[in-house]
PDB file of N, CA and C in Angstrom:
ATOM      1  N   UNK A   1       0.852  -1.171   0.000  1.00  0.00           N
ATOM      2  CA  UNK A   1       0.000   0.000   0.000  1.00  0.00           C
ATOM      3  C   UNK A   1       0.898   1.235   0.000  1.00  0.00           C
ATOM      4  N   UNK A   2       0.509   2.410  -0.955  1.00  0.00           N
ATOM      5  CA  UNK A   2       1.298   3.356  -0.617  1.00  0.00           C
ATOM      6  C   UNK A   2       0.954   4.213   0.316  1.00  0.00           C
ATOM      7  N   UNK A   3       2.166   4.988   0.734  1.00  0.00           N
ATOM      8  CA  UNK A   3       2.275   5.754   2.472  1.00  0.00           C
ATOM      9  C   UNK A   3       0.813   7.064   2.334  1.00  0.00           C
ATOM     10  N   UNK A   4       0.835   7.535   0.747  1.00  0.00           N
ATOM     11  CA  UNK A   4       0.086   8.243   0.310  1.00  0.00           C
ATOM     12  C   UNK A   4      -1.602   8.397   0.514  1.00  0.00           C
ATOM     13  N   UNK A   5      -1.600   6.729   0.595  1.00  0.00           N
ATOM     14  CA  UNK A   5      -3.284   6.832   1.056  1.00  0.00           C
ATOM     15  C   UNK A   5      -3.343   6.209   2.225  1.00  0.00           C
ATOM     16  N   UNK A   6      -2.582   6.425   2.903  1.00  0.00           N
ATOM     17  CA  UNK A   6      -2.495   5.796   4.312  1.00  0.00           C
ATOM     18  C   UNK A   6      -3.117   7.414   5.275  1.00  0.00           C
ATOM     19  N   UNK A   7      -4.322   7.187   5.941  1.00  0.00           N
ATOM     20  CA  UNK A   7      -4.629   8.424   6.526  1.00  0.00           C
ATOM     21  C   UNK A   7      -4.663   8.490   8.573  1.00  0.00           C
ATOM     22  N   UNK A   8      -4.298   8.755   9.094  1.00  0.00           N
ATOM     23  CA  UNK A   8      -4.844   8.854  10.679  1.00  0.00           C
ATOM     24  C   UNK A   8      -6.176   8.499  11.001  1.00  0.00           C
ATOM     25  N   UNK A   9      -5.985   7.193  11.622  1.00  0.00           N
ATOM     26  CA  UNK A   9      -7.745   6.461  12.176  1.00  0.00           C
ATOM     27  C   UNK A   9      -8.146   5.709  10.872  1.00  0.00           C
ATOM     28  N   UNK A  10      -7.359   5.263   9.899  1.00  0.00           N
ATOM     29  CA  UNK A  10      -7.881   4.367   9.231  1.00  0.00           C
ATOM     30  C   UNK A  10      -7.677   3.099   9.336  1.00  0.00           C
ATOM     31  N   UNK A  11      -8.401   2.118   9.434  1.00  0.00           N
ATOM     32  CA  UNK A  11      -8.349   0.755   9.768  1.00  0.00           C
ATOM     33  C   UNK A  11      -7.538  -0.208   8.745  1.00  0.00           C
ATOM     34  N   UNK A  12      -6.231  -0.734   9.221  1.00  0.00           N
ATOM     35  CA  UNK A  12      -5.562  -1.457   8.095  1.00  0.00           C
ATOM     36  C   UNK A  12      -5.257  -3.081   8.835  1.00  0.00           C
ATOM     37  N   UNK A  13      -5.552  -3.704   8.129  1.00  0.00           N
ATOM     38  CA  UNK A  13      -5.004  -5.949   8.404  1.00  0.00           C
ATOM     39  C   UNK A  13      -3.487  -5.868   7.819  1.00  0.00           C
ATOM     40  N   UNK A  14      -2.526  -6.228   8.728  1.00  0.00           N
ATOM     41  CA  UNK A  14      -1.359  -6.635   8.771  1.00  0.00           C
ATOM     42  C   UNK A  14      -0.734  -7.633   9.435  1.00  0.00           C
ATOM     43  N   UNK A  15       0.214  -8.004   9.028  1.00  0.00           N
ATOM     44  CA  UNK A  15       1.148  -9.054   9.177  1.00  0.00           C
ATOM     45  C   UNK A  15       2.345  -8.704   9.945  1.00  0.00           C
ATOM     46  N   UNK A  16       2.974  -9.188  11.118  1.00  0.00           N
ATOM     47  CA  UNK A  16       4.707  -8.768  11.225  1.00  0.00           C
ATOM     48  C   UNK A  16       4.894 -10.038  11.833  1.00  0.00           C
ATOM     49  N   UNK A  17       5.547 -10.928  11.256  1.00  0.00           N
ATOM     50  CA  UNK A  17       6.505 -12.127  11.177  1.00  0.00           C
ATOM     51  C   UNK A  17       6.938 -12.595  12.704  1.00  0.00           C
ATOM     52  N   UNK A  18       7.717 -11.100  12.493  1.00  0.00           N
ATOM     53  CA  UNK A  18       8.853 -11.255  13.997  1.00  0.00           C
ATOM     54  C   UNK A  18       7.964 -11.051  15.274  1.00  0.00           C
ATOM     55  N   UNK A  19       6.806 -10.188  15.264  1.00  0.00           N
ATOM     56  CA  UNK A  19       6.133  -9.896  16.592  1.00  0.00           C
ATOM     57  C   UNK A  19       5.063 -10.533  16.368  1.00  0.00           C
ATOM     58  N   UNK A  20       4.341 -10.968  15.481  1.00  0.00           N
ATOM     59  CA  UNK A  20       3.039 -11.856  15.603  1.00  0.00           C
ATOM     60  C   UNK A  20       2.647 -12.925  15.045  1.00  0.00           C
ATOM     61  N   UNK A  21       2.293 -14.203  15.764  1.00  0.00           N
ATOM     62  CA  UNK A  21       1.946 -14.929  14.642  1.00  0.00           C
ATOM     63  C   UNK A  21       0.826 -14.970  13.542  1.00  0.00           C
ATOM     64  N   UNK A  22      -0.298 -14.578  13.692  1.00  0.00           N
ATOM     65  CA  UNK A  22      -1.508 -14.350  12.772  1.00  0.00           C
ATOM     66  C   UNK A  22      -1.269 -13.282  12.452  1.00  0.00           C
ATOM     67  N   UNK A  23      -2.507 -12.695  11.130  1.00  0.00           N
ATOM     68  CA  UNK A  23      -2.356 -11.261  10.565  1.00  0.00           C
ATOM     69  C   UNK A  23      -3.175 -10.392  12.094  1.00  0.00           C
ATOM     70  N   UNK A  24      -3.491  -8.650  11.863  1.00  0.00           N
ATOM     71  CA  UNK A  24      -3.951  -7.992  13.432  1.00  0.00           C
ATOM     72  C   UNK A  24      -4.834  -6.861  12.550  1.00  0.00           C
ATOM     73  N   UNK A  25      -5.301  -6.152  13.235  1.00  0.00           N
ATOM     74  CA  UNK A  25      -5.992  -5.568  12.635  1.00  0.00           C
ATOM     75  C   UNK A  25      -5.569  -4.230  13.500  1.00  0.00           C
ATOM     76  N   UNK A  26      -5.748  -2.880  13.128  1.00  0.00           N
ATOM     77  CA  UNK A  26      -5.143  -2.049  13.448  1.00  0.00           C
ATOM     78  C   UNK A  26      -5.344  -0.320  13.339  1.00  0.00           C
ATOM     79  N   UNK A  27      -5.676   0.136  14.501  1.00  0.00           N
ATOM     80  CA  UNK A  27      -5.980   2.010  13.881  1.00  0.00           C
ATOM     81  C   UNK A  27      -4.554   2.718  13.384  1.00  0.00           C
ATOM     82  N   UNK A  28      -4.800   3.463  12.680  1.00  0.00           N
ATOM     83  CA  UNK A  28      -3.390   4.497  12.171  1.00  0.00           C
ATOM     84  C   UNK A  28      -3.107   5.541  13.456  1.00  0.00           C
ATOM     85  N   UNK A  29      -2.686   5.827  13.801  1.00  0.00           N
ATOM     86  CA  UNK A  29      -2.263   6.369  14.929  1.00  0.00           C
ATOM     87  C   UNK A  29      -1.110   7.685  14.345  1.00  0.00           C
ATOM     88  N   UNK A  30       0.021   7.144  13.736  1.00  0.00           N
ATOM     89  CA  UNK A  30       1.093   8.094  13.562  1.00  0.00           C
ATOM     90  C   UNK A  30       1.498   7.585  11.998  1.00  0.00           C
ATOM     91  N   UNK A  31       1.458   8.714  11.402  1.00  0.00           N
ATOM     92  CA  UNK A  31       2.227   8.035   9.648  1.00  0.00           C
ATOM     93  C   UNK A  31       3.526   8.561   9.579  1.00  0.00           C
ATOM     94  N   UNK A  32       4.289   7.470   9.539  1.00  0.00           N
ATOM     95  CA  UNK A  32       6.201   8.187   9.147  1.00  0.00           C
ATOM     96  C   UNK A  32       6.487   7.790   7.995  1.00  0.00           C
ATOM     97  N   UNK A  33       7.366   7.991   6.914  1.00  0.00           N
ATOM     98  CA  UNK A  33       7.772   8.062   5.639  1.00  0.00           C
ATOM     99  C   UNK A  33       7.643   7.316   5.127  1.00  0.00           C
ATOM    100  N   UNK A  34       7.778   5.654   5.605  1.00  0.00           N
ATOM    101  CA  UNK A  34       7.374   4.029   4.854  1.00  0.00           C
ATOM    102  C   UNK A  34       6.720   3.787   5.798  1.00  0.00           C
ATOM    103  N   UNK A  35       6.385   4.006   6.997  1.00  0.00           N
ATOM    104  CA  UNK A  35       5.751   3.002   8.162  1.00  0.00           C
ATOM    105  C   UNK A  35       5.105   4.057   8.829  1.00  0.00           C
ATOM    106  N   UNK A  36       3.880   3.217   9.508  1.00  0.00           N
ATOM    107  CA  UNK A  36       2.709   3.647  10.466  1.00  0.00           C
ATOM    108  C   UNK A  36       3.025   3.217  11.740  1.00  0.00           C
ATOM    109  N   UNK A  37       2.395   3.908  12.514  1.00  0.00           N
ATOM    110  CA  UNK A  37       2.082   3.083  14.119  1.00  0.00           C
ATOM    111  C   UNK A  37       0.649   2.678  14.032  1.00  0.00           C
ATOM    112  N   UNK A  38       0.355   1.344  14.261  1.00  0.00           N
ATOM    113  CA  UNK A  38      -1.114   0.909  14.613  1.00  0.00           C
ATOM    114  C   UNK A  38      -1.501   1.272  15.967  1.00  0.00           C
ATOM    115  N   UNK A  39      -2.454   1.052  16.689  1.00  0.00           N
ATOM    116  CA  UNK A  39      -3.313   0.983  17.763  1.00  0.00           C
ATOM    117  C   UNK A  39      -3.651  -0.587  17.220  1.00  0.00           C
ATOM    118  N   UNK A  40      -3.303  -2.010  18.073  1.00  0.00           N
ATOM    119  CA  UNK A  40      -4.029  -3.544  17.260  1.00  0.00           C
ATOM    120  C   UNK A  40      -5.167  -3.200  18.280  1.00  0.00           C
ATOM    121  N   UNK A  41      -6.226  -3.420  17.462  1.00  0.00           N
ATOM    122  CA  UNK A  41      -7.594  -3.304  18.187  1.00  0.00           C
ATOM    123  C   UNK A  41      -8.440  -4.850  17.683  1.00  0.00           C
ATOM    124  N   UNK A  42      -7.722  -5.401  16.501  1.00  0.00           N
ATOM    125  CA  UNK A  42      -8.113  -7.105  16.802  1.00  0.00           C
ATOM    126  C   UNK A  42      -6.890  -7.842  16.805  1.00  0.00           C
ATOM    127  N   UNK A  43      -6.751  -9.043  17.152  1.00  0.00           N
ATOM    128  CA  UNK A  43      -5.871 -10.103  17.332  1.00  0.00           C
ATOM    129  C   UNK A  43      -6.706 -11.237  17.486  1.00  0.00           C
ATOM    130  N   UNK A  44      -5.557 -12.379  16.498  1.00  0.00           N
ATOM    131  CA  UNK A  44      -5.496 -13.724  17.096  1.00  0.00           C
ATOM    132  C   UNK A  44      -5.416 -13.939  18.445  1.00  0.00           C
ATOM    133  N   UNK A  45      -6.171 -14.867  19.039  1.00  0.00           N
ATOM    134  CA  UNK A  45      -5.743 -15.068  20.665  1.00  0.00           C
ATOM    135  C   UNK A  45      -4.764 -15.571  20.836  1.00  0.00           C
ATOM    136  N   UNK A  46      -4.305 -16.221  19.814  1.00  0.00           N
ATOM    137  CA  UNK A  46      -2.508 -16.887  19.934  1.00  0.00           C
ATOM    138  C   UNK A  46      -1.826 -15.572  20.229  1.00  0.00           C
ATOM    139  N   UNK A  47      -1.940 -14.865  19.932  1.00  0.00           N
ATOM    140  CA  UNK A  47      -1.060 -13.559  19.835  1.00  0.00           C
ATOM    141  C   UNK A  47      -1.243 -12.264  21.233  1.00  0.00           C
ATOM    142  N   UNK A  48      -2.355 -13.025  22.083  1.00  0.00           N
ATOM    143  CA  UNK A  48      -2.887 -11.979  23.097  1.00  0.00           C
ATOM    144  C   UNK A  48      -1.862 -11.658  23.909  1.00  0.00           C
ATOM    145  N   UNK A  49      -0.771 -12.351  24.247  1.00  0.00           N
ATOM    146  CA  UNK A  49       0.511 -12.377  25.061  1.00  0.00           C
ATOM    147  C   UNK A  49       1.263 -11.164  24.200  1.00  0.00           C
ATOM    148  N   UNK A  50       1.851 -11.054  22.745  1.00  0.00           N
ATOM    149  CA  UNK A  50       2.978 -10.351  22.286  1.00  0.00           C
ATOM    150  C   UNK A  50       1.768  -9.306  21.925  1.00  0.00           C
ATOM    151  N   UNK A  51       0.635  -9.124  22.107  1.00  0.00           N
ATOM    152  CA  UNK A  51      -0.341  -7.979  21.452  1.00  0.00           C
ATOM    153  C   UNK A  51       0.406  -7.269  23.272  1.00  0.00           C
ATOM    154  N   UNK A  52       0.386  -7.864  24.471  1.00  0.00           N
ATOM    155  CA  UNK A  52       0.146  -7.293  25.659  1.00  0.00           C
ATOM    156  C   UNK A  52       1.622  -6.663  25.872  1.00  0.00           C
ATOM    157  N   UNK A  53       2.091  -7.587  25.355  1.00  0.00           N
ATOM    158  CA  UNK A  53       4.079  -7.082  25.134  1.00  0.00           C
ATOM    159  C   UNK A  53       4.663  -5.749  24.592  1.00  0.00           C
ATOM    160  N   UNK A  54       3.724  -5.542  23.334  1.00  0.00           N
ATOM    161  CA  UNK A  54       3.883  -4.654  22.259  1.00  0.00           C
ATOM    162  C   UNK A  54       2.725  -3.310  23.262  1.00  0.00           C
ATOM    163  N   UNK A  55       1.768  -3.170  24.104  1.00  0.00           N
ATOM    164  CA  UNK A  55       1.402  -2.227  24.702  1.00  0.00           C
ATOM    165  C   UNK A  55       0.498  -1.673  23.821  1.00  0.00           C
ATOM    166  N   UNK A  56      -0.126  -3.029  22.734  1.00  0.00           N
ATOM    167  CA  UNK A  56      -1.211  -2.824  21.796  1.00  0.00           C
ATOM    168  C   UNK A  56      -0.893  -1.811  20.640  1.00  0.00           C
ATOM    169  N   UNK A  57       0.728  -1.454  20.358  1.00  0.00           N
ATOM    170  CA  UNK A  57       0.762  -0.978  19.540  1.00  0.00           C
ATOM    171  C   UNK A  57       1.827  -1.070  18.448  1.00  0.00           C
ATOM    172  N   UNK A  58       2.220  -1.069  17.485  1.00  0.00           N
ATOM    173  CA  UNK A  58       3.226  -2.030  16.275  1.00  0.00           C
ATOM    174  C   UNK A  58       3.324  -0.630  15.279  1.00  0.00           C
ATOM    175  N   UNK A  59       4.649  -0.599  15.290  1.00  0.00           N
ATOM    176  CA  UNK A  59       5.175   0.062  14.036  1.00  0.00           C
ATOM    177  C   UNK A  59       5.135  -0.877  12.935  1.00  0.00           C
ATOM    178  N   UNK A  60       4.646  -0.421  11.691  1.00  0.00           N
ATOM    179  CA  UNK A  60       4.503  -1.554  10.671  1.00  0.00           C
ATOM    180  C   UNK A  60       4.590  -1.083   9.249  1.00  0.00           C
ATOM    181  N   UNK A  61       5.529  -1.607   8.317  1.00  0.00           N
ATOM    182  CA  UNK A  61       5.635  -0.957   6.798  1.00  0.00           C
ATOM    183  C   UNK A  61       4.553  -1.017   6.082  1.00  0.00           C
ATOM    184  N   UNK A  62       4.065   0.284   5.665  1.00  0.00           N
ATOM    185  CA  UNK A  62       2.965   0.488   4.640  1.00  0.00           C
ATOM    186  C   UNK A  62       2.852  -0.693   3.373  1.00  0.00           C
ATOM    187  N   UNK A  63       4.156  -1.135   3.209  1.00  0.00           N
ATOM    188  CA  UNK A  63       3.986  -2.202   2.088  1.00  0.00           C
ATOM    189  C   UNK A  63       3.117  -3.926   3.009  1.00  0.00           C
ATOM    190  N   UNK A  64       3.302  -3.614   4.354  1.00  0.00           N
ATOM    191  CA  UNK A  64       3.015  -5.010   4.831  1.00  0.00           C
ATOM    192  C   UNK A  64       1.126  -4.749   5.496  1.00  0.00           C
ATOM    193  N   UNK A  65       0.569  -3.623   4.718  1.00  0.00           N
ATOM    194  CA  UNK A  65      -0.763  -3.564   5.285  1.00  0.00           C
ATOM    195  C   UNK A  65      -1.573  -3.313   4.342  1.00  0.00           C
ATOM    196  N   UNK A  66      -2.848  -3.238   4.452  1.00  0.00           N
ATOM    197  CA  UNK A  66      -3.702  -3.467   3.364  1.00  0.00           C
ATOM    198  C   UNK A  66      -5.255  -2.945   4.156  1.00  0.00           C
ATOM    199  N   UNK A  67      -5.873  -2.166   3.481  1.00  0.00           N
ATOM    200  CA  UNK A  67      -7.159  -1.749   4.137  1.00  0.00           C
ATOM    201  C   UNK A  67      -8.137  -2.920   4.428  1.00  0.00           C
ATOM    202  N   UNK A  68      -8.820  -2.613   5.607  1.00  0.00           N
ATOM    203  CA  UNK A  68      -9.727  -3.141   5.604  1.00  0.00           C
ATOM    204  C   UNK A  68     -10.595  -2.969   5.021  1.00  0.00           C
ATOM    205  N   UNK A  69     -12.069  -4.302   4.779  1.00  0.00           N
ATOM    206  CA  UNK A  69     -13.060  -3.971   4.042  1.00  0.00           C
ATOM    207  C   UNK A  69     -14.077  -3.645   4.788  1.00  0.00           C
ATOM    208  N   UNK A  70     -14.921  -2.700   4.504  1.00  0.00           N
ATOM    209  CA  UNK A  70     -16.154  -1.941   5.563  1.00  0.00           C
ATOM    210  C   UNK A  70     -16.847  -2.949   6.335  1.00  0.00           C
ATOM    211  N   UNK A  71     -17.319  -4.411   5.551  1.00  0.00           N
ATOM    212  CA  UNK A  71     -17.616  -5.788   6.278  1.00  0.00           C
ATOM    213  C   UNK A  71     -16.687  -6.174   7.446  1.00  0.00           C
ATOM    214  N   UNK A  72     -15.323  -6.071   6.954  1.00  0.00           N
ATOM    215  CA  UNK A  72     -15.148  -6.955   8.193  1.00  0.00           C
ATOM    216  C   UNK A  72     -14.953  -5.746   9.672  1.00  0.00           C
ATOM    217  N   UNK A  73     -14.934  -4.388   9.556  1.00  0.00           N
ATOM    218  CA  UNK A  73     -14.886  -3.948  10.100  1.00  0.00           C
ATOM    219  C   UNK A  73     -16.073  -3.448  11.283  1.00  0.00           C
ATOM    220  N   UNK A  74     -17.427  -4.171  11.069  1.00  0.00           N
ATOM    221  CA  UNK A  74     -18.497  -4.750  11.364  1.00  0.00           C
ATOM    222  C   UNK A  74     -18.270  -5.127  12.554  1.00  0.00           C
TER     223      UNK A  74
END
């Protein structure tokens, strides 16, 4: 996704390898030049431990997120 349509409070599904195992779901919080800060406001429950680690919040590259769709945001 580019950094360009990435806006503050928009809801994006991402992935990070190293800190989570399932994809998370996530508010925009702060936009920096390739990467956002989320707010994870869903998680895998596998992941409820490193979601509690991370202080519910993940720096994450605009290329590794993808909008949500208005459904699943339901």
């Amino acid at each position: 996704m580019n950094i360009s349509e990435i806006h503050v409070g928009d809801q994006l599904r991402g992935h990070v390898k190293e800190d989570m195992e399932k994809e998370f779901v996530g508010e925009v919080e702060k936009i920096y030049e390739n990467s956002v800060l989320l707010q994870i406001t869903q998680s895998d429950e596998i992941d409820k431990s490193n979601v509690m680690e991370l202080n519910n919040k993940i720096v994450i590259s605009c290329h590794s997120v993808k909008p949500v769709e208005s459904s699943e945001a339901e």
